[in-house]
PDB file of N, CA and C in Angstrom:
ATOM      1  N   UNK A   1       0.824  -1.194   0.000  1.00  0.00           N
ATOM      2  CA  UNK A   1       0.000   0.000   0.000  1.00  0.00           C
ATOM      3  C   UNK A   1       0.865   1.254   0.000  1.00  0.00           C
ATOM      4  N   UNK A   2       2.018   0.978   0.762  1.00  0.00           N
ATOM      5  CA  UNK A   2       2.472   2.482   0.887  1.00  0.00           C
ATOM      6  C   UNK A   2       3.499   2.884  -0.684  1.00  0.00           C
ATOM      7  N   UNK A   3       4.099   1.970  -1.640  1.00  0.00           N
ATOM      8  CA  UNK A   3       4.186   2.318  -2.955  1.00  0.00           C
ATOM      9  C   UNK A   3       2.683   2.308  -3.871  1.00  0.00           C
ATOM     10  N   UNK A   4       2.050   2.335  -3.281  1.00  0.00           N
ATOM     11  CA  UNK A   4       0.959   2.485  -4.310  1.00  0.00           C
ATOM     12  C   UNK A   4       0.689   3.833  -4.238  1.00  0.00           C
ATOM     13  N   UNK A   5       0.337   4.054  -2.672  1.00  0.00           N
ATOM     14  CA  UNK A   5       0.374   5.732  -2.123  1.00  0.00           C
ATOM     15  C   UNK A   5       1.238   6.609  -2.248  1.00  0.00           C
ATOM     16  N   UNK A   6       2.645   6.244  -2.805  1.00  0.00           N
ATOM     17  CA  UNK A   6       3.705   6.981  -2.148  1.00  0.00           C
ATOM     18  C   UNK A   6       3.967   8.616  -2.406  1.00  0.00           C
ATOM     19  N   UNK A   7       3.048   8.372  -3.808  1.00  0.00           N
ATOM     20  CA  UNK A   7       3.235  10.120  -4.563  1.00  0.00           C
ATOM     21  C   UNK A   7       2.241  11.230  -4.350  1.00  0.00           C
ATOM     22  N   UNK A   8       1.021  10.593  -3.372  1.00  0.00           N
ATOM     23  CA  UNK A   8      -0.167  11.501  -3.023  1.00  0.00           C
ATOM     24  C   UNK A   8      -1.001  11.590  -4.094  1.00  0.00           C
ATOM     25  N   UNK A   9      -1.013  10.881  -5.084  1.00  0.00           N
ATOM     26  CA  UNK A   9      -1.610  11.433  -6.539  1.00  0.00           C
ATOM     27  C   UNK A   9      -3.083  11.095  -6.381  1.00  0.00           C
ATOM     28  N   UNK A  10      -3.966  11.025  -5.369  1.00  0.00           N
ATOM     29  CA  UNK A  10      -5.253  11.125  -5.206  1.00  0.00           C
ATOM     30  C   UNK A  10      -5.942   9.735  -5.490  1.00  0.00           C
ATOM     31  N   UNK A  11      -7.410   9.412  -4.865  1.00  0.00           N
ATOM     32  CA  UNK A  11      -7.833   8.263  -4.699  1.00  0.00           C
ATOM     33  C   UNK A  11      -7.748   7.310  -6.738  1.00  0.00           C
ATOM     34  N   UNK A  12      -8.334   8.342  -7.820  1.00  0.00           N
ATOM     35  CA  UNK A  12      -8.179   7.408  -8.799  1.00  0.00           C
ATOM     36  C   UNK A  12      -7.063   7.324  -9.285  1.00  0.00           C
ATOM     37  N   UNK A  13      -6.063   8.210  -9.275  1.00  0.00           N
ATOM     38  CA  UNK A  13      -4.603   7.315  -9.608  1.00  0.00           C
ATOM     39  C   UNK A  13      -4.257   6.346  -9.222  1.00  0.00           C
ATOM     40  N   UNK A  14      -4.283   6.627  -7.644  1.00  0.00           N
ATOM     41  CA  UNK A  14      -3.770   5.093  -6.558  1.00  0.00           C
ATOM     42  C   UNK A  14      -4.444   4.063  -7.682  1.00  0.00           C
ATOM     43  N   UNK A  15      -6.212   3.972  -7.907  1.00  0.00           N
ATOM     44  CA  UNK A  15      -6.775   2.892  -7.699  1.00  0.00           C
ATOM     45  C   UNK A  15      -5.943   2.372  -9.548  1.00  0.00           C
ATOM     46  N   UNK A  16      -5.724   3.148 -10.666  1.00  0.00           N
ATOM     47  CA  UNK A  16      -5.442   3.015 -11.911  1.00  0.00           C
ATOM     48  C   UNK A  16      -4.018   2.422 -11.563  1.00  0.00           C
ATOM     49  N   UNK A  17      -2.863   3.229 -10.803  1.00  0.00           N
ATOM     50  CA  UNK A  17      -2.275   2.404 -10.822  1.00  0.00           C
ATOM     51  C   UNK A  17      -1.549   1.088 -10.227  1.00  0.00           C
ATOM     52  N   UNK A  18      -2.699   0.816  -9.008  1.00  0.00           N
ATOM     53  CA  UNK A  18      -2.440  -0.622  -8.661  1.00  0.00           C
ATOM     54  C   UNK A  18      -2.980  -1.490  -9.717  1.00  0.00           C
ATOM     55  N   UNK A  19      -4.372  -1.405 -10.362  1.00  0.00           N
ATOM     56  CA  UNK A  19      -4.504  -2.303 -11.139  1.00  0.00           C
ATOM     57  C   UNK A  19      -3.502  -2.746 -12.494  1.00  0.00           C
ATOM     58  N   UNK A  20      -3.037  -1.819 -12.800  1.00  0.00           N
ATOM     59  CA  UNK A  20      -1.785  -2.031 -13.647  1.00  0.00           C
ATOM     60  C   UNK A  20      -1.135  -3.208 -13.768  1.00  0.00           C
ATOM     61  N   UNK A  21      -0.472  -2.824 -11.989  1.00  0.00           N
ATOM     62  CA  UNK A  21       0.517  -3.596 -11.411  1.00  0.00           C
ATOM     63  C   UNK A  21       0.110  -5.285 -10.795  1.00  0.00           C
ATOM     64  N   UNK A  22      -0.982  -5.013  -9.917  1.00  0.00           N
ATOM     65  CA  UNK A  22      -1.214  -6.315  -8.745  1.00  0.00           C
ATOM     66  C   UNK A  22      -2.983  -6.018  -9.183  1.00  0.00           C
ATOM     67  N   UNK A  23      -3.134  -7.454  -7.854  1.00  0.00           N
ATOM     68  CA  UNK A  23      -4.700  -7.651  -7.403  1.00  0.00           C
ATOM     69  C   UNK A  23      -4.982  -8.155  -6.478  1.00  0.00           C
ATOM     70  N   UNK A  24      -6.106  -8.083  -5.491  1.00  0.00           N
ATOM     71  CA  UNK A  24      -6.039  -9.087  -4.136  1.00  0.00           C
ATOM     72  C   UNK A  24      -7.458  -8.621  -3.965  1.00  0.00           C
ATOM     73  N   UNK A  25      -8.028  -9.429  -3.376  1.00  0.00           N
ATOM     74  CA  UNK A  25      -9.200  -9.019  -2.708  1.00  0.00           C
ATOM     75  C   UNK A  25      -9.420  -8.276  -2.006  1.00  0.00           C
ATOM     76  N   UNK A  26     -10.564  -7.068  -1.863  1.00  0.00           N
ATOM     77  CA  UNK A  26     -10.675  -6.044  -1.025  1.00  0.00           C
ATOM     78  C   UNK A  26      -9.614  -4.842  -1.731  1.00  0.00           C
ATOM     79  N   UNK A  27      -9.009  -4.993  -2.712  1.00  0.00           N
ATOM     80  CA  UNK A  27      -7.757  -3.613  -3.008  1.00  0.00           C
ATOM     81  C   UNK A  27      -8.308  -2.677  -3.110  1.00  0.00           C
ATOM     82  N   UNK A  28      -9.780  -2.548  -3.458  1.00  0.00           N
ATOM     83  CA  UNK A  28     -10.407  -0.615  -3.853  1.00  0.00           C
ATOM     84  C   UNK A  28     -10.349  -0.458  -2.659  1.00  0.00           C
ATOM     85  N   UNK A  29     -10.922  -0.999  -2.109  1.00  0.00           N
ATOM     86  CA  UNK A  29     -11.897  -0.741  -0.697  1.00  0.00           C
ATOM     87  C   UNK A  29     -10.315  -0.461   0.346  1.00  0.00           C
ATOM     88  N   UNK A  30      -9.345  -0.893   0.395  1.00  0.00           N
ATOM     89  CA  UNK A  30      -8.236  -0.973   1.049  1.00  0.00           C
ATOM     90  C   UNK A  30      -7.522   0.780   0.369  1.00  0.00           C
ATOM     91  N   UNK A  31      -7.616   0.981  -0.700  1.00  0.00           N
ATOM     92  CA  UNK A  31      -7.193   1.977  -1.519  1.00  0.00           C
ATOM     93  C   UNK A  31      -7.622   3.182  -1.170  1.00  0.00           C
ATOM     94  N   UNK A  32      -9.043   2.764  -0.438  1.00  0.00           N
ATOM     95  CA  UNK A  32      -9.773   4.027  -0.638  1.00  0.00           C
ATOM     96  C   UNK A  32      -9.590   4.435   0.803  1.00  0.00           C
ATOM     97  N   UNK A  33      -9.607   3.146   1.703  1.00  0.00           N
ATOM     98  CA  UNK A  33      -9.281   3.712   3.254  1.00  0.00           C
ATOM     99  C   UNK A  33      -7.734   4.287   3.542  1.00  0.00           C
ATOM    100  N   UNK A  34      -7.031   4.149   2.577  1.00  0.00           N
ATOM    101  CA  UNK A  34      -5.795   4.702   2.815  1.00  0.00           C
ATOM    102  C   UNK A  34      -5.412   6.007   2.506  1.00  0.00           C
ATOM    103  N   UNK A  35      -6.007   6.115   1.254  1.00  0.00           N
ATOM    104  CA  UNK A  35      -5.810   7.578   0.384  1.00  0.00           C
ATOM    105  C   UNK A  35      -7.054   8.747   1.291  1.00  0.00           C
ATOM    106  N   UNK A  36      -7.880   8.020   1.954  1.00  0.00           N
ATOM    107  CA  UNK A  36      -9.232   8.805   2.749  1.00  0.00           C
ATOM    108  C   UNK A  36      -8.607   9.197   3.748  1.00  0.00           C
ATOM    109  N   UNK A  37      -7.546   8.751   4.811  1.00  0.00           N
ATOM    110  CA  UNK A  37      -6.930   8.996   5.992  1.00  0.00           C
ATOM    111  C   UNK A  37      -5.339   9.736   5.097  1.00  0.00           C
ATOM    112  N   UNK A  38      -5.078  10.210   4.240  1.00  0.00           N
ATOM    113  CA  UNK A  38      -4.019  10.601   3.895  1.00  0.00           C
ATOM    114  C   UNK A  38      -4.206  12.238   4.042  1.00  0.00           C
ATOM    115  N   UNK A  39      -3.628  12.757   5.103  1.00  0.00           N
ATOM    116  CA  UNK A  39      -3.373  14.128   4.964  1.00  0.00           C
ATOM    117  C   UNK A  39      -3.645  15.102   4.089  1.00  0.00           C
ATOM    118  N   UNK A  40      -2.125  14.981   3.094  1.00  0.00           N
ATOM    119  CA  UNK A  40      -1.923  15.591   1.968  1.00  0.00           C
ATOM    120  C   UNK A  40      -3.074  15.482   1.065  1.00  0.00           C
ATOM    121  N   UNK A  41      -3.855  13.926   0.931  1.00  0.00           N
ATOM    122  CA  UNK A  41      -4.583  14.230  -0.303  1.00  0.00           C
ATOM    123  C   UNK A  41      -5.892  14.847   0.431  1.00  0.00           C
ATOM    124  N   UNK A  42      -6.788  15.063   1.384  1.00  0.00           N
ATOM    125  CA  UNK A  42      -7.484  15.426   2.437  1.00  0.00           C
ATOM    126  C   UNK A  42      -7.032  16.800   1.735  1.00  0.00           C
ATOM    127  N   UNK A  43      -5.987  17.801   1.874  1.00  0.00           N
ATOM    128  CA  UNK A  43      -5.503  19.054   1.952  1.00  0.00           C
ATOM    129  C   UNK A  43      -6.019  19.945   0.465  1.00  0.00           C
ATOM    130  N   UNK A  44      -5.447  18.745  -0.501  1.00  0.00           N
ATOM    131  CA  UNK A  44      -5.771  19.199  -1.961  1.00  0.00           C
ATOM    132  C   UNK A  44      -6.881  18.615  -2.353  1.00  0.00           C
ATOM    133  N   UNK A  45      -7.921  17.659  -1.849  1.00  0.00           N
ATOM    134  CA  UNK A  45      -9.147  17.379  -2.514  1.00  0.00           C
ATOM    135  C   UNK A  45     -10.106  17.962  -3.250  1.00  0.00           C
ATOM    136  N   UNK A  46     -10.152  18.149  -4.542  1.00  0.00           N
ATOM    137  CA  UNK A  46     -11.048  18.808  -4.911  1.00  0.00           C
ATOM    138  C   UNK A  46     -10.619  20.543  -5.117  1.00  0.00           C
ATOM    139  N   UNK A  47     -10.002  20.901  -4.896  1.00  0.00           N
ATOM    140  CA  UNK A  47      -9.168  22.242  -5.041  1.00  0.00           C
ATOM    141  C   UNK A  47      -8.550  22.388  -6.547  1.00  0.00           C
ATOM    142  N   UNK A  48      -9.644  22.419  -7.519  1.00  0.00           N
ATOM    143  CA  UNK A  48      -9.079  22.806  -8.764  1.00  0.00           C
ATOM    144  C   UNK A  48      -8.713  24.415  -9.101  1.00  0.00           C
ATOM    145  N   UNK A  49      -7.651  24.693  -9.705  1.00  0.00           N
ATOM    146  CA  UNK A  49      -7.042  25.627  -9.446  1.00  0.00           C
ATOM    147  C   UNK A  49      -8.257  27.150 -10.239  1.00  0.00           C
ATOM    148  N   UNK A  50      -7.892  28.280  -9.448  1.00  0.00           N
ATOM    149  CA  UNK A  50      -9.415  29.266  -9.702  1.00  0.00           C
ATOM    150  C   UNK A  50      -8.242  29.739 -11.007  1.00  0.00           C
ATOM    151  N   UNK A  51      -9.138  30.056 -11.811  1.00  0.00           N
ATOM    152  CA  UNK A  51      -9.441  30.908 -13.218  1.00  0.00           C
ATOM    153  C   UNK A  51      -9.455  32.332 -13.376  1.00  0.00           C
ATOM    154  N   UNK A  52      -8.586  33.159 -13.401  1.00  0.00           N
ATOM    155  CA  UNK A  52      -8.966  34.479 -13.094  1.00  0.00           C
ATOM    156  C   UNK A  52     -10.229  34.772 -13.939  1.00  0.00           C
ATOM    157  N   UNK A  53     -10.950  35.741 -13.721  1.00  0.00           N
ATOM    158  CA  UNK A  53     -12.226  36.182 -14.665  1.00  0.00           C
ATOM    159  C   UNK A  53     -11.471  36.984 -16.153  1.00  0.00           C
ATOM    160  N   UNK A  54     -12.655  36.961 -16.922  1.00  0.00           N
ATOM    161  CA  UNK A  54     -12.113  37.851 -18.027  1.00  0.00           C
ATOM    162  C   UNK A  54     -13.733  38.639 -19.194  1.00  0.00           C
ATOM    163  N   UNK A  55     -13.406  39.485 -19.341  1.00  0.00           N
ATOM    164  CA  UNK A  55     -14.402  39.980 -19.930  1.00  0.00           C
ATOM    165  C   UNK A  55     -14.706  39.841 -21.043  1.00  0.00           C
ATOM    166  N   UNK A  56     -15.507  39.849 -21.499  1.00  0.00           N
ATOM    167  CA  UNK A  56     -16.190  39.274 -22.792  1.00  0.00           C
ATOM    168  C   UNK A  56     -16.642  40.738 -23.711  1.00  0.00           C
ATOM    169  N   UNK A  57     -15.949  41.214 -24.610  1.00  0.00           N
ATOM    170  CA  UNK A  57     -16.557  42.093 -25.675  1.00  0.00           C
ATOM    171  C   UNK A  57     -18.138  41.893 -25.956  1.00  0.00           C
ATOM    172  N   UNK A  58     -18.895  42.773 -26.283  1.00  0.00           N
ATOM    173  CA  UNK A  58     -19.884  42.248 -26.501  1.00  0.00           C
ATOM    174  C   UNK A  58     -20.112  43.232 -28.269  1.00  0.00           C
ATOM    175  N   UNK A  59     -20.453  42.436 -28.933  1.00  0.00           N
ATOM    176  CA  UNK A  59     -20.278  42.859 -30.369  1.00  0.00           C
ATOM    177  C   UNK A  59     -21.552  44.146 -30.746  1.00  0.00           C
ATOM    178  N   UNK A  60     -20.851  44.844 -31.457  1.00  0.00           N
ATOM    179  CA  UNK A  60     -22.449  45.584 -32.027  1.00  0.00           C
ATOM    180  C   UNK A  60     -23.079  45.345 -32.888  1.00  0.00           C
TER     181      UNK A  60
END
């Protein structure tokens, strides 16, 4: 688990790239309790980066 985790890269990387690699019974479910108690990914969840605004011409 902890090379599967090791780069923080969030719950569907982990899960893409264990299947790659291995298989065992229970691995999502094991995947998901690990990457769920992980700090770092907890910190950045969902935090897609903001867009500054921009104005739109409006034509005549």
């Amino acid at each position: 688990m902890r090379a599967i985790h090791k780069s923080c890269l969030g719950m569907v990387n982990c899960k893409r790239g264990a299947k790659e690699l291995v298989y065992w019974s229970g691995m999502k479910k094991q995947i998901e309790d690990v990457v769920g108690k992980c700090s770092v990914c907890l910190t950045y969840k969902n935090k897609p980066a903001k867009e500054p605004m921009s104005m739109q011409l409006v034509p005549e």
